[in-house]
Each structure stands twice: as C-alpha cells, then as structure tokens.
C-alpha atoms as a PDB file:
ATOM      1  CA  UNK A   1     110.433  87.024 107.378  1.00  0.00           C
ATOM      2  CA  UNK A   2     110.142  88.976 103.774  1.00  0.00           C
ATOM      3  CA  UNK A   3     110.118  92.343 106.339  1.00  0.00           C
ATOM      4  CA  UNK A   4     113.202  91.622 108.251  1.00  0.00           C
ATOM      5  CA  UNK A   5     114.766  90.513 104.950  1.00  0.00           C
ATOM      6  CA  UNK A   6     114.179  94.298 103.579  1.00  0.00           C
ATOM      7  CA  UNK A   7     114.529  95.922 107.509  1.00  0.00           C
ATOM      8  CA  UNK A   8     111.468  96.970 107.185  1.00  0.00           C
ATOM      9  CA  UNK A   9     108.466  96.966 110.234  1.00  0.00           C
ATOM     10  CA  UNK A  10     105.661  95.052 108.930  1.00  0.00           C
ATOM     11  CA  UNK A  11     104.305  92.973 106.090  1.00  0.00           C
ATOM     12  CA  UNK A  12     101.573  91.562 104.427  1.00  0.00           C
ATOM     13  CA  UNK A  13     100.501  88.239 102.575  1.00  0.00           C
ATOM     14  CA  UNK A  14      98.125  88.544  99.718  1.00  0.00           C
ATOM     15  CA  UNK A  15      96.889  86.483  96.597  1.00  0.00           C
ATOM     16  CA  UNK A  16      98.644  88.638  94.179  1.00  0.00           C
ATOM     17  CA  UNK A  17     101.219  91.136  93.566  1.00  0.00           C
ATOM     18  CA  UNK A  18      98.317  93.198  91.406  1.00  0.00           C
ATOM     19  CA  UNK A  19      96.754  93.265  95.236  1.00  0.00           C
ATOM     20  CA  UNK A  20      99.695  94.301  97.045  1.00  0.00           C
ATOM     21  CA  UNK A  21     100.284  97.355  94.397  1.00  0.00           C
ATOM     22  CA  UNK A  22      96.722  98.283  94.294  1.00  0.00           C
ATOM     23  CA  UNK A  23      96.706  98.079  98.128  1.00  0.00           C
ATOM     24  CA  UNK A  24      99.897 100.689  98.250  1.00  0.00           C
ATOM     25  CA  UNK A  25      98.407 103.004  95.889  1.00  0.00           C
ATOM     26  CA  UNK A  26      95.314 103.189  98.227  1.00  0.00           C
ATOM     27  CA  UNK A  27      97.029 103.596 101.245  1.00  0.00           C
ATOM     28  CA  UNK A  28      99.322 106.516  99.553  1.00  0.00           C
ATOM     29  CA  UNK A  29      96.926 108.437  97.785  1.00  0.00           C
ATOM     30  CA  UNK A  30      93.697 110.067  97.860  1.00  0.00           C
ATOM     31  CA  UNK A  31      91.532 110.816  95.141  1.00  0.00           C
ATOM     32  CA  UNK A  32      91.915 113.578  92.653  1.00  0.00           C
ATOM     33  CA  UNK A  33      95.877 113.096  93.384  1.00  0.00           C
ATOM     34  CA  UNK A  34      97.933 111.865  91.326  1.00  0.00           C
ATOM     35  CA  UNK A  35     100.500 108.791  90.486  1.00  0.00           C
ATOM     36  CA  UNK A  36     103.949 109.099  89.373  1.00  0.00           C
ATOM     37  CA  UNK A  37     105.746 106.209  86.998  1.00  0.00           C
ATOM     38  CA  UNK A  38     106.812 104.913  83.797  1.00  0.00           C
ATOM     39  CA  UNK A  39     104.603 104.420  80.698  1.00  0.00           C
ATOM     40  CA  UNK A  40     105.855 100.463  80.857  1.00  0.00           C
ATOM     41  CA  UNK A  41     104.635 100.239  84.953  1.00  0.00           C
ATOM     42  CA  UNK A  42     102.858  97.061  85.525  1.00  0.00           C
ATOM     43  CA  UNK A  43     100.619  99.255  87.820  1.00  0.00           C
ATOM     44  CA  UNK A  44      99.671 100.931  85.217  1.00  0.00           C
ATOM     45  CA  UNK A  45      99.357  98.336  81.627  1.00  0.00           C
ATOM     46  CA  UNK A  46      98.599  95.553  83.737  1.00  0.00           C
ATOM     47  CA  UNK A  47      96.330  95.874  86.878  1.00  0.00           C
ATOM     48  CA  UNK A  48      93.402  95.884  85.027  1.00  0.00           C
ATOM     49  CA  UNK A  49      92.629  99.974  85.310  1.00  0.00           C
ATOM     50  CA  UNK A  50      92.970  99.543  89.543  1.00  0.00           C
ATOM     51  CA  UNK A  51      94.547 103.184  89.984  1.00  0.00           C
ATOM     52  CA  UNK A  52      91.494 104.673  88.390  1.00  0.00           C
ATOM     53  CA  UNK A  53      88.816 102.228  90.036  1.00  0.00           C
ATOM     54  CA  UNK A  54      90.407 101.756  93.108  1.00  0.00           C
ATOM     55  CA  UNK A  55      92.122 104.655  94.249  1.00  0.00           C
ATOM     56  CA  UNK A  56      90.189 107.239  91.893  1.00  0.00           C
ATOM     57  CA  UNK A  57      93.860 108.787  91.337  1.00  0.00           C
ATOM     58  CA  UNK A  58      95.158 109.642  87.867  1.00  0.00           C
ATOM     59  CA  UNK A  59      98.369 109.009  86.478  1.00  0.00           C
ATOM     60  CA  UNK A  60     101.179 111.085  84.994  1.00  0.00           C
ATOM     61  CA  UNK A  61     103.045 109.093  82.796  1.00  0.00           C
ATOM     62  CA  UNK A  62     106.749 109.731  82.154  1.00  0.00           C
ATOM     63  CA  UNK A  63     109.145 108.152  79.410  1.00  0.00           C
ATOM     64  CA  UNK A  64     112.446 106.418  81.265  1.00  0.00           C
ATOM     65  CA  UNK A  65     115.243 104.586  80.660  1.00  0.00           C
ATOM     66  CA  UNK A  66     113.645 101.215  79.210  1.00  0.00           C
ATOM     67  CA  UNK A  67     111.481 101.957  82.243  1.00  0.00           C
ATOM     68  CA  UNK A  68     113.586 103.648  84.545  1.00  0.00           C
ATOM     69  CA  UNK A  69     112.630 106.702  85.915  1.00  0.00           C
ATOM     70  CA  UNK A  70     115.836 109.171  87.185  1.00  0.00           C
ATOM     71  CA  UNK A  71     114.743 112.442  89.281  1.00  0.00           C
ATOM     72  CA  UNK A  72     115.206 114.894  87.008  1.00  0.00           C
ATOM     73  CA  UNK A  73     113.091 113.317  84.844  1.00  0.00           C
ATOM     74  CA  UNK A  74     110.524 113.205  87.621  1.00  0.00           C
ATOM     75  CA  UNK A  75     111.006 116.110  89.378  1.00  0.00           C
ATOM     76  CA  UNK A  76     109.377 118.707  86.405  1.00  0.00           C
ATOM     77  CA  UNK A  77     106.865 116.636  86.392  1.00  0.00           C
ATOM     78  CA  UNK A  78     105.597 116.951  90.069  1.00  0.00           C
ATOM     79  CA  UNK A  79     102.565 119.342  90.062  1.00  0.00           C
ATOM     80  CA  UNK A  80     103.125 122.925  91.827  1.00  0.00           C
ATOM     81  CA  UNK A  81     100.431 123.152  94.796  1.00  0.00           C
ATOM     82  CA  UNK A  82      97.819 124.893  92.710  1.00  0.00           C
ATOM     83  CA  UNK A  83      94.188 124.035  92.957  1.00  0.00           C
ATOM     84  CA  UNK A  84      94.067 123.454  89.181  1.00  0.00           C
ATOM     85  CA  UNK A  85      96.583 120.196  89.329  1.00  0.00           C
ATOM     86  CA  UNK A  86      95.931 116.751  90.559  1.00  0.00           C
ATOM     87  CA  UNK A  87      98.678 116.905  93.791  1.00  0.00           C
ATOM     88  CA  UNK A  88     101.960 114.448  93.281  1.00  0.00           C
ATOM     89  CA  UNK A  89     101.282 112.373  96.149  1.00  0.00           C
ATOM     90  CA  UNK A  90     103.042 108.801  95.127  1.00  0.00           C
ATOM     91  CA  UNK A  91     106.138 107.764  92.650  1.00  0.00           C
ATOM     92  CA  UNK A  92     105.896 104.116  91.776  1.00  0.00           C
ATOM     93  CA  UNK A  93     109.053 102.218  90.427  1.00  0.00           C
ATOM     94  CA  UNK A  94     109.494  98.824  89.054  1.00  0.00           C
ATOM     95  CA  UNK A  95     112.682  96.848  89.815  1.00  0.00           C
ATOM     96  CA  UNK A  96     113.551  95.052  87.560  1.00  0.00           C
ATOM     97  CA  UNK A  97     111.406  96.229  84.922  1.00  0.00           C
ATOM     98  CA  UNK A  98     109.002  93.617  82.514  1.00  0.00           C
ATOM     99  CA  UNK A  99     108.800  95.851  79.776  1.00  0.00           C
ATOM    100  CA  UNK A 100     112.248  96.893  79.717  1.00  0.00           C
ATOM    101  CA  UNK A 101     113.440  93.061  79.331  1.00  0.00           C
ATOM    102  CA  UNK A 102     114.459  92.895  83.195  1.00  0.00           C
ATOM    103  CA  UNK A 103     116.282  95.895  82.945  1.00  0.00           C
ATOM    104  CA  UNK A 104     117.497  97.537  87.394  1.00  0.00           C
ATOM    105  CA  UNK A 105     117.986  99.754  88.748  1.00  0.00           C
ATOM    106  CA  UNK A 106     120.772 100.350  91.196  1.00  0.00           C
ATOM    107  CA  UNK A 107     120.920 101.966  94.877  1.00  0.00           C
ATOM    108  CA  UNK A 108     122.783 104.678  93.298  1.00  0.00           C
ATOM    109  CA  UNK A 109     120.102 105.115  90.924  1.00  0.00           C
ATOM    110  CA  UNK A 110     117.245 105.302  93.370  1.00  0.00           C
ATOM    111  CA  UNK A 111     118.877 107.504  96.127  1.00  0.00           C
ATOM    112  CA  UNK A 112     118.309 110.810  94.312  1.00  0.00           C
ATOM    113  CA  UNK A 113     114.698 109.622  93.549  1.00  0.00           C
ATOM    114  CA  UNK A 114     113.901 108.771  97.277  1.00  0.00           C
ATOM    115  CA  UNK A 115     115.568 112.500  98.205  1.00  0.00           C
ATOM    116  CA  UNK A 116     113.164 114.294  95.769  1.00  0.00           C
ATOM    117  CA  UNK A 117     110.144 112.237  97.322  1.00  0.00           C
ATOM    118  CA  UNK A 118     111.300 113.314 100.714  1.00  0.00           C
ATOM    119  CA  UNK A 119     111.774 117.185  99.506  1.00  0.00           C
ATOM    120  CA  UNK A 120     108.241 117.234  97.916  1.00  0.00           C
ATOM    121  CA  UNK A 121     106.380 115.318 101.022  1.00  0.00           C
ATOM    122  CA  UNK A 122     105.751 112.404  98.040  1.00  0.00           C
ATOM    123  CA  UNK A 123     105.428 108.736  98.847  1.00  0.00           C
ATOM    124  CA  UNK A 124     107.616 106.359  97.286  1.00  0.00           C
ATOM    125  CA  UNK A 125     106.254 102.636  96.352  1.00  0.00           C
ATOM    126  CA  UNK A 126     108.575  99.767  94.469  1.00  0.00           C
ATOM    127  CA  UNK A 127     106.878  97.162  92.701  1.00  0.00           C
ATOM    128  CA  UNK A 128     108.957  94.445  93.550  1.00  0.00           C
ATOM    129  CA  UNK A 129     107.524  91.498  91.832  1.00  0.00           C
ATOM    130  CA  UNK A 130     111.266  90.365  90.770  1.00  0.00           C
ATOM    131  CA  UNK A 131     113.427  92.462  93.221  1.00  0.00           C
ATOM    132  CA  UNK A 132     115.424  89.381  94.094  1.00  0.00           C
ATOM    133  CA  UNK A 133     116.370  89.335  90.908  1.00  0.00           C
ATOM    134  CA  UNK A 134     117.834  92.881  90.896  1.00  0.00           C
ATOM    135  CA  UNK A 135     120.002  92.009  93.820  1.00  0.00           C
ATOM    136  CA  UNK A 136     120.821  89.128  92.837  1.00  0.00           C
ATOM    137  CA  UNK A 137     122.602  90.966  89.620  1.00  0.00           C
ATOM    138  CA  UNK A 138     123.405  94.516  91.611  1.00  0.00           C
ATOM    139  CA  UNK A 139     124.759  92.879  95.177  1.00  0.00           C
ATOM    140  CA  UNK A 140     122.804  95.552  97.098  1.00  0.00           C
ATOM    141  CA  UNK A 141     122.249  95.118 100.081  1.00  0.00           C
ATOM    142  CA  UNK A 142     118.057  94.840 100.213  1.00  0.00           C
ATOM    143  CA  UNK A 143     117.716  96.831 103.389  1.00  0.00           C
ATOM    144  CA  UNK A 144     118.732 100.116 102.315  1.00  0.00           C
ATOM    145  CA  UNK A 145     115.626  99.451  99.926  1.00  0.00           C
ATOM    146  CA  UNK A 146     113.329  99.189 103.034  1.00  0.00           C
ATOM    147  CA  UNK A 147     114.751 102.759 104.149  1.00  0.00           C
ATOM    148  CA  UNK A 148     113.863 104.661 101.007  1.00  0.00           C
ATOM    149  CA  UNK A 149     110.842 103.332 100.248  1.00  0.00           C
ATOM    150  CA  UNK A 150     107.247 103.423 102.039  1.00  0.00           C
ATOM    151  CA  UNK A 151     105.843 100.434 100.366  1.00  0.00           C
ATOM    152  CA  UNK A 152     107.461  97.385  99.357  1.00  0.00           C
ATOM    153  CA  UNK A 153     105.867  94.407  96.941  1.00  0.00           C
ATOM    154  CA  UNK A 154     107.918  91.492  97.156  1.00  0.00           C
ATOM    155  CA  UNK A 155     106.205  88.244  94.741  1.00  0.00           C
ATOM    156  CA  UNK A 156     106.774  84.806  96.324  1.00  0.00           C
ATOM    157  CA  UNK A 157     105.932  82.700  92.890  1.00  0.00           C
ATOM    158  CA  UNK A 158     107.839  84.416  90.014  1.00  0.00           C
ATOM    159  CA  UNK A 159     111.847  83.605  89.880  1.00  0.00           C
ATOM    160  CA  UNK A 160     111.436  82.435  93.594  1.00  0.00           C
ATOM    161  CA  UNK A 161     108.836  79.694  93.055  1.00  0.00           C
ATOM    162  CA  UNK A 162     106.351  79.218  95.232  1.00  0.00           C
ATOM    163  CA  UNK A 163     102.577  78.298  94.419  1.00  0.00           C
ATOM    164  CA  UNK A 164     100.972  81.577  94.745  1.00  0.00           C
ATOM    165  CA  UNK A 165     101.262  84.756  96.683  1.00  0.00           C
ATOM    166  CA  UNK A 166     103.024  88.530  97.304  1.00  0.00           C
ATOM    167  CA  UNK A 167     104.395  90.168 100.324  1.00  0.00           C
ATOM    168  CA  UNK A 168     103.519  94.015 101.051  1.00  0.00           C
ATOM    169  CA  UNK A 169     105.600  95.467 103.026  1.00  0.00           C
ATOM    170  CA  UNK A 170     105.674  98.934 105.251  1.00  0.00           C
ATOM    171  CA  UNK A 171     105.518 100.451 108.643  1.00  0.00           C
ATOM    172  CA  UNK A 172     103.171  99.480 111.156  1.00  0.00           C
ATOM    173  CA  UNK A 173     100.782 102.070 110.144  1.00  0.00           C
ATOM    174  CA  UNK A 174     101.028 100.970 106.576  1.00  0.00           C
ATOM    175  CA  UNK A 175     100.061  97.522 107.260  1.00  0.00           C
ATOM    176  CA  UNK A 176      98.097  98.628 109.903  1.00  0.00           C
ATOM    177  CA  UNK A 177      95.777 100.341 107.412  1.00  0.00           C
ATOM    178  CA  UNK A 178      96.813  98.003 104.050  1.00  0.00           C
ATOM    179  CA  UNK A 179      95.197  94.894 106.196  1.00  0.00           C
ATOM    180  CA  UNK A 180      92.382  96.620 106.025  1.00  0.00           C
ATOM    181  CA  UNK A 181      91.995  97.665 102.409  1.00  0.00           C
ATOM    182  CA  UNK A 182      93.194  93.823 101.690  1.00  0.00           C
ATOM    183  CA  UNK A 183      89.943  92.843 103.546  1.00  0.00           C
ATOM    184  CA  UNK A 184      87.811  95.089 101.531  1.00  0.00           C
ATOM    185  CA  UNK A 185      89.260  94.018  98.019  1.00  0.00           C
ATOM    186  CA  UNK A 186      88.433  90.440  99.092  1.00  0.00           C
ATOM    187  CA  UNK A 187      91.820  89.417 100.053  1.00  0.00           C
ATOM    188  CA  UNK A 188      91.336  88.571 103.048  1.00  0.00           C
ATOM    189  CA  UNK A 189      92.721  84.605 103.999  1.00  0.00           C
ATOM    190  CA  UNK A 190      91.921  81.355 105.996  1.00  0.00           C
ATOM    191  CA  UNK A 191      94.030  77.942 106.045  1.00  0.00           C
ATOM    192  CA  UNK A 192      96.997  80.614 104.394  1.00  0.00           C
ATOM    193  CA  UNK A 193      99.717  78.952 106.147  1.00  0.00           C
ATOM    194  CA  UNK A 194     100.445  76.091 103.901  1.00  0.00           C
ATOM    195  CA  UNK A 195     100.806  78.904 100.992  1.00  0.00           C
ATOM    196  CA  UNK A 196     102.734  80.587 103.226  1.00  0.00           C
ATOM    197  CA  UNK A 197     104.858  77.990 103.987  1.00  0.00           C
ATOM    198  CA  UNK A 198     105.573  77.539 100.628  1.00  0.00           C
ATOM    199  CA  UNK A 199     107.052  81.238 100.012  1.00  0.00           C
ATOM    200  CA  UNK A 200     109.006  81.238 103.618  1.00  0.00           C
ATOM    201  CA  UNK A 201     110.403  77.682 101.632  1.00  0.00           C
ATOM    202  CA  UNK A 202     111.196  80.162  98.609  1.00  0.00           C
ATOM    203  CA  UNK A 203     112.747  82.975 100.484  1.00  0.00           C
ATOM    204  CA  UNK A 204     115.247  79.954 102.183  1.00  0.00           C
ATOM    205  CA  UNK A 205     116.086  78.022  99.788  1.00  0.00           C
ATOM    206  CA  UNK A 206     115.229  80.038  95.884  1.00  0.00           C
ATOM    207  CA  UNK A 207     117.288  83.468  96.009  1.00  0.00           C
ATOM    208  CA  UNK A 208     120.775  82.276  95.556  1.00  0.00           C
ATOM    209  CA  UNK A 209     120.227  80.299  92.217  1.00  0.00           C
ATOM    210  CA  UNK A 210     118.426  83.239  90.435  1.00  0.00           C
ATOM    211  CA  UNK A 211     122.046  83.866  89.051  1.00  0.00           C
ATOM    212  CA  UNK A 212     121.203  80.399  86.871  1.00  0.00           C
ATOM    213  CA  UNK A 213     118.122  81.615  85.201  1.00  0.00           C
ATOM    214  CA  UNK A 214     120.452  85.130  84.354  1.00  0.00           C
ATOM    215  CA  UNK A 215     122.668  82.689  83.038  1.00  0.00           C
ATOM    216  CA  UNK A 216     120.486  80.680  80.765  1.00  0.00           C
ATOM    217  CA  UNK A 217     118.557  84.247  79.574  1.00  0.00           C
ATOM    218  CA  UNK A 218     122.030  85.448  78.754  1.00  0.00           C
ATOM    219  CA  UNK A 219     122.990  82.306  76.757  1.00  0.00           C
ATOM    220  CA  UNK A 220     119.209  82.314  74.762  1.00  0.00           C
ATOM    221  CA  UNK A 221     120.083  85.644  73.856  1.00  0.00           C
ATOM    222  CA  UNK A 222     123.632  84.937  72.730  1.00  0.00           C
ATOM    223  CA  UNK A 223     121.933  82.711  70.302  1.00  0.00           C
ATOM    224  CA  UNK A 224     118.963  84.933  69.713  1.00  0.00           C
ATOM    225  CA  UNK A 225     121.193  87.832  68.051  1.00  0.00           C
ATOM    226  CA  UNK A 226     123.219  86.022  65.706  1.00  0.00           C
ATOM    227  CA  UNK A 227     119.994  84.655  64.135  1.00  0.00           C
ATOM    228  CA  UNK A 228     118.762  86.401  60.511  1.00  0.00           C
ATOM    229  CA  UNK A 229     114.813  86.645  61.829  1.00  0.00           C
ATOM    230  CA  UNK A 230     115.779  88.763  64.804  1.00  0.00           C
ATOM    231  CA  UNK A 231     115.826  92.008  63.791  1.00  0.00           C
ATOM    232  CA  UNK A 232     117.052  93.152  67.584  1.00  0.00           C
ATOM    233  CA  UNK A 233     117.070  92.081  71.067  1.00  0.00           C
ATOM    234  CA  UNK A 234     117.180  94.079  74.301  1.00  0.00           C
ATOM    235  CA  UNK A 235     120.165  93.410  76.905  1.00  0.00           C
ATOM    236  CA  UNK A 236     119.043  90.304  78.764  1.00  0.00           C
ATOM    237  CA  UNK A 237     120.264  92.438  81.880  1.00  0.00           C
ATOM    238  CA  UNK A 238     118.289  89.638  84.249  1.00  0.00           C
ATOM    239  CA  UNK A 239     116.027  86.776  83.656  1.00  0.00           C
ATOM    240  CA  UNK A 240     113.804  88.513  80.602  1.00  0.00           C
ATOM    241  CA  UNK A 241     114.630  87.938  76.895  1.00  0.00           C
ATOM    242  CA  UNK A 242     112.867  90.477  74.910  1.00  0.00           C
ATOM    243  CA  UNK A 243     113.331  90.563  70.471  1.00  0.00           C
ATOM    244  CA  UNK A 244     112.628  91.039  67.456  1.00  0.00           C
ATOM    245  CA  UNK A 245     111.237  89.466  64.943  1.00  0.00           C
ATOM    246  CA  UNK A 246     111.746  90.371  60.882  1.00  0.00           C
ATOM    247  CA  UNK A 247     108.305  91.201  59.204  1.00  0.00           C
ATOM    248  CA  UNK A 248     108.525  87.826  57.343  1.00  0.00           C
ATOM    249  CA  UNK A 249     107.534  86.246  60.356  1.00  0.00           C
ATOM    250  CA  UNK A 250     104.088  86.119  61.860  1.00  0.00           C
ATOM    251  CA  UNK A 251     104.699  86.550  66.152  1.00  0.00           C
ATOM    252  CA  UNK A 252     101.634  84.672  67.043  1.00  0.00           C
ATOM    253  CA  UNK A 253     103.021  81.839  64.323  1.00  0.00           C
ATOM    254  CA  UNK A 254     106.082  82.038  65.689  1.00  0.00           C
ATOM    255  CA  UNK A 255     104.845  81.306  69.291  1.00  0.00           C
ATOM    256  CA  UNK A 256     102.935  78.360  68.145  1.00  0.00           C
ATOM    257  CA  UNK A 257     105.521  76.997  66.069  1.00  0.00           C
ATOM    258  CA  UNK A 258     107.633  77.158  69.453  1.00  0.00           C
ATOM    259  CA  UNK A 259     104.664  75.486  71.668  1.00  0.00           C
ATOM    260  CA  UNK A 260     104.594  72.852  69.116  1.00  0.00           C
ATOM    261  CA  UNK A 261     108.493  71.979  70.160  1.00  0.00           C
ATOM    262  CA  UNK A 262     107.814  72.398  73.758  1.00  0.00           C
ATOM    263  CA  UNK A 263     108.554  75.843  74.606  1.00  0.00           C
ATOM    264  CA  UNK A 264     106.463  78.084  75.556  1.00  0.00           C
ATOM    265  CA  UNK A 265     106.583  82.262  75.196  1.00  0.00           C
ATOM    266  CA  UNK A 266     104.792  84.854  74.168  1.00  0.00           C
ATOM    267  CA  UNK A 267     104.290  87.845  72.249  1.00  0.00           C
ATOM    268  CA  UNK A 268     105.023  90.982  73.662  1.00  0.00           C
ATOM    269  CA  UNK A 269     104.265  93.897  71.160  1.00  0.00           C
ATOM    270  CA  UNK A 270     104.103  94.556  67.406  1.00  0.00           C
ATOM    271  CA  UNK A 271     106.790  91.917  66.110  1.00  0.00           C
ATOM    272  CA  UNK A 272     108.157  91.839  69.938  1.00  0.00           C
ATOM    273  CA  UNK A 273     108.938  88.279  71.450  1.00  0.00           C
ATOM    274  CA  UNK A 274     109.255  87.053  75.434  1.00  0.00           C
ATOM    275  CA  UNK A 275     110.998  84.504  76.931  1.00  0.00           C
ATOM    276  CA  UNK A 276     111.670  84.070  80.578  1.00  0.00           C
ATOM    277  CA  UNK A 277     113.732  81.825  82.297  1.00  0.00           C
ATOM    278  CA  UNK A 278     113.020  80.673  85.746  1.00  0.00           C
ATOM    279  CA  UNK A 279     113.657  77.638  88.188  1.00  0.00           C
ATOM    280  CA  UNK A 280     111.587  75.026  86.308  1.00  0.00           C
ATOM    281  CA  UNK A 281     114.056  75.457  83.184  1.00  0.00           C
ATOM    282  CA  UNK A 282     117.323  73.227  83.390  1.00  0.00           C
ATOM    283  CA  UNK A 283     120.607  73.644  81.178  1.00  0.00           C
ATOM    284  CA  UNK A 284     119.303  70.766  78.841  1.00  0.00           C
ATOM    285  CA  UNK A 285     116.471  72.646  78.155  1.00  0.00           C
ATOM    286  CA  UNK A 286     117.944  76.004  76.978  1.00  0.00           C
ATOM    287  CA  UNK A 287     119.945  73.595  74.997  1.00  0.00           C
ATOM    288  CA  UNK A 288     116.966  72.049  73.591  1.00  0.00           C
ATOM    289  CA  UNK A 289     115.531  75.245  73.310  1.00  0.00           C
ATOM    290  CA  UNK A 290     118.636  76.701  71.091  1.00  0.00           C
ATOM    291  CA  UNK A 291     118.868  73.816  69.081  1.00  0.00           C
ATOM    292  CA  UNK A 292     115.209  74.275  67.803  1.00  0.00           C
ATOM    293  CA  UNK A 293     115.756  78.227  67.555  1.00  0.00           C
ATOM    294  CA  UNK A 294     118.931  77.453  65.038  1.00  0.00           C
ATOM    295  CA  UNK A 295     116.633  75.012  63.041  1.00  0.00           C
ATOM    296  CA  UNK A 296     113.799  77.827  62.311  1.00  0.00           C
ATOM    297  CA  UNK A 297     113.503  79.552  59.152  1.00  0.00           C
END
C-alpha cells in the first residue's frame, strides 16, 4: 500500500525507521565509501553510530539550510575517483527535517539534487520518517518522490499514529536484497499483521488531518514568541516547535516544571526547547498548554 502510495515497486515492514535507514545505507554502499548528508541527519546523530558499524562507510558532513542540503552545496563535495578518497556512493536527505524544527523541502528543491546523483552514478535515499507531513504542507504529489529517489523510509507511528513500525521502500532488487539485510539485523517478523494492520489503518484514515497538528504547532509558537524567556524560535514550518530559552532559565527545569502541568517536551540543545504536536493533542489542550506557558516566569 505505502509503495503504490509513492509509485514505487516494492516495500518493506520493519520495527523501526532507524532499521529501514540503516537497511538503505547497506544496500547503497560498500565499505570504505562514503555517505552524503546534513550535520542535523537523524542517520547520522541518532542511529546509534549504524553507518560506521553497519555499513563500515564514513560520512561527509555538509552544513544546509536548517538541514537542507541544495546541489551545489553537495556537488563540491562529491569525491573525484582517486584511490586516496572514500567514493560518493549515497546522498541521504531528511524531509521534513527534526533538527531544523520540521523545516521541507520542496520537489523543486530536490530535482536538481536527484540530477547530480544521476550525473555522478550516486544513490539517493530520503529519510522519510514525517514525509506526510511535508506533503501535507507542500501539495506534492508523493510519486514524483518515488521516481527520484532509490530508497524510501516512510514511519507508520509518528504524525500518522500507529503502534509501531516503518515502511522501506525501493525496486524489486532493493527489497529483494533489503529483506535480507532486515533478517540479519534481527528484524525479521511473525504474527506482523495486526501491526500492520494498524499502519494500513494510519495510511487510510491519519494523512489528511496532519494539517491540525501544523495548526496547533503554529498557534504554540504564536504564543511562544511574544513571551520575555524565549530568546528565539525557529519557523514552526510543520508539526515541530523548536526555541529558546533566556539564560535565566534552567531547560531541564523548565521541562519538569512543564511535566508537572501535564505537558510533556524536551530539551533539544544548549538552552534549545521541543515541542511536537501530533494526533493525541486536541485544541483544548494547546489551549491548556498556552494558558500555563503565559503563567511562567
């Protein structure tokens, strides 16, 4: 279902969207090569080191566009074919971005980035964990993102809501292979279909009110800027709220002060604040959620 959604041959359930990336690298790379993508990537700050222990690839780290990448800042970056360089066999980009507070990227943006990759013989992967919400805000249409790219992870259980669970998807080669990489990370299933179920659920019924949770991110940080502890807050392009905080106040206070009232985020950085928004929070509850934020010191 997630494949035809994205026109794309095949696909692939696993635990995790971690798996599904660290699957894609595999399949794309050898080792000694090397990995394309932002400094932010989830594939890189967040997957536990997997590039390194998995694939035995290194990674060249560029500096985007609150973590978009553009080809020409990729393409000096690609190594010359010279036995002294790692070869630039993969470029991995996130849509939307965690780091860069749900920041997109649009078709328009991509297409030069998928020519490039085609020019230099390069794979092209998209961590997709919240690519529903990119569409949902850009109105593209999501198969012309299973023509550019040769690996596609799709999460089931972020802004869509199911239990557990992320989609890979590819050619029939890709999965072909991926299925059995999957197997030898331990991802293999049994009894999956009731957790499958549950994301087929999210695909029918969960993309068309991700629009709500932009919404209610947009309205938090409406309310967010125009308080005197936030010393700045990044464009709540999607459903991420990234801030600020002044140096008077303690983050990790901050967040427990919150949990205390029944809200729960996190800290994200030196001073940096998260919030999300998602399916499980109502209009009463960003209202809630405002009224306590007015009432801190």
């Amino acid at each position: 279902k997630t494949a035809a959604i994205f026109g794309m041959e095949d696909a692939l359930f696993c635990p995790s969207g971690t798996m599904t990336n660290q699957i894609a690298i595999k399949r794309f790379t050898n080792p000694m090569e090397e990995v394309i993508c932002d400094e932010t990537a989830h594939v890189y700050r967040y997957e536990g080191g997997g590039i390194a222990y998995n694939s035995m690839a290194s990674v060249r780290l560029l500096y985007g566009d609150r973590g978009r990448l553009s080809a020409e800042l990729i393409e000096p970056h690609i190594n010359p074919d010279n036995v002294h360089y790692p070869k630039s066999s993969l470029v991995v980009l996130e849509n939307t971005v965690n780091r860069g507070g749900g920041s997109f990227y649009t078709l328009d943006q991509i297409e030069p980035i998928y020519h490039l990759c085609r020019l230099k013989n390069i794979y092209l992967h998209l961590d997709g964990a919240r690519i529903f919400n990119a569409l949902a805000e850009s109105g593209d249409d999501p198969k012309e993102y299973g023509r550019m790219f040769d690996g596609i992870s799709v999460c089931l259980s972020k802004g869509l809501g199911a239990p557990v669970g992320s989609v890979l998807l590819g050619s029939r080669e890709t999965i072909y292979h991926a299925r059995r990489i999957r197997k030898a990370l331990g991802g293999g299933w049994r009894q999956a279909g009731y957790l499958a179920a549950a994301g087929i659920y999210a695909l029918d019924h969960h993309i068309d009110r991700l629009k709500t949770d932009h919404r209610n991110a947009k309205t938090l940080a409406e309310t967010l800027i125009s308080l005197p502890f936030v010393i700045s807050i990044m464009p709540a392009d999607t459903n991420i709220v990234i801030f600020e905080l002044d140096k008077k106040h303690n983050p990790d206070e901050f967040v427990e002060k919150l949990k205390h009232h029944g809200i729960k985020c996190n800290t994200f950085g030196k001073q940096m604040i998260r919030f999300v928004t998602h399916l499980d929070i109502n209009d009463e509850q960003i209202g809630y959620t405002i009224d306590v934020l007015n009432k801190m010191h």
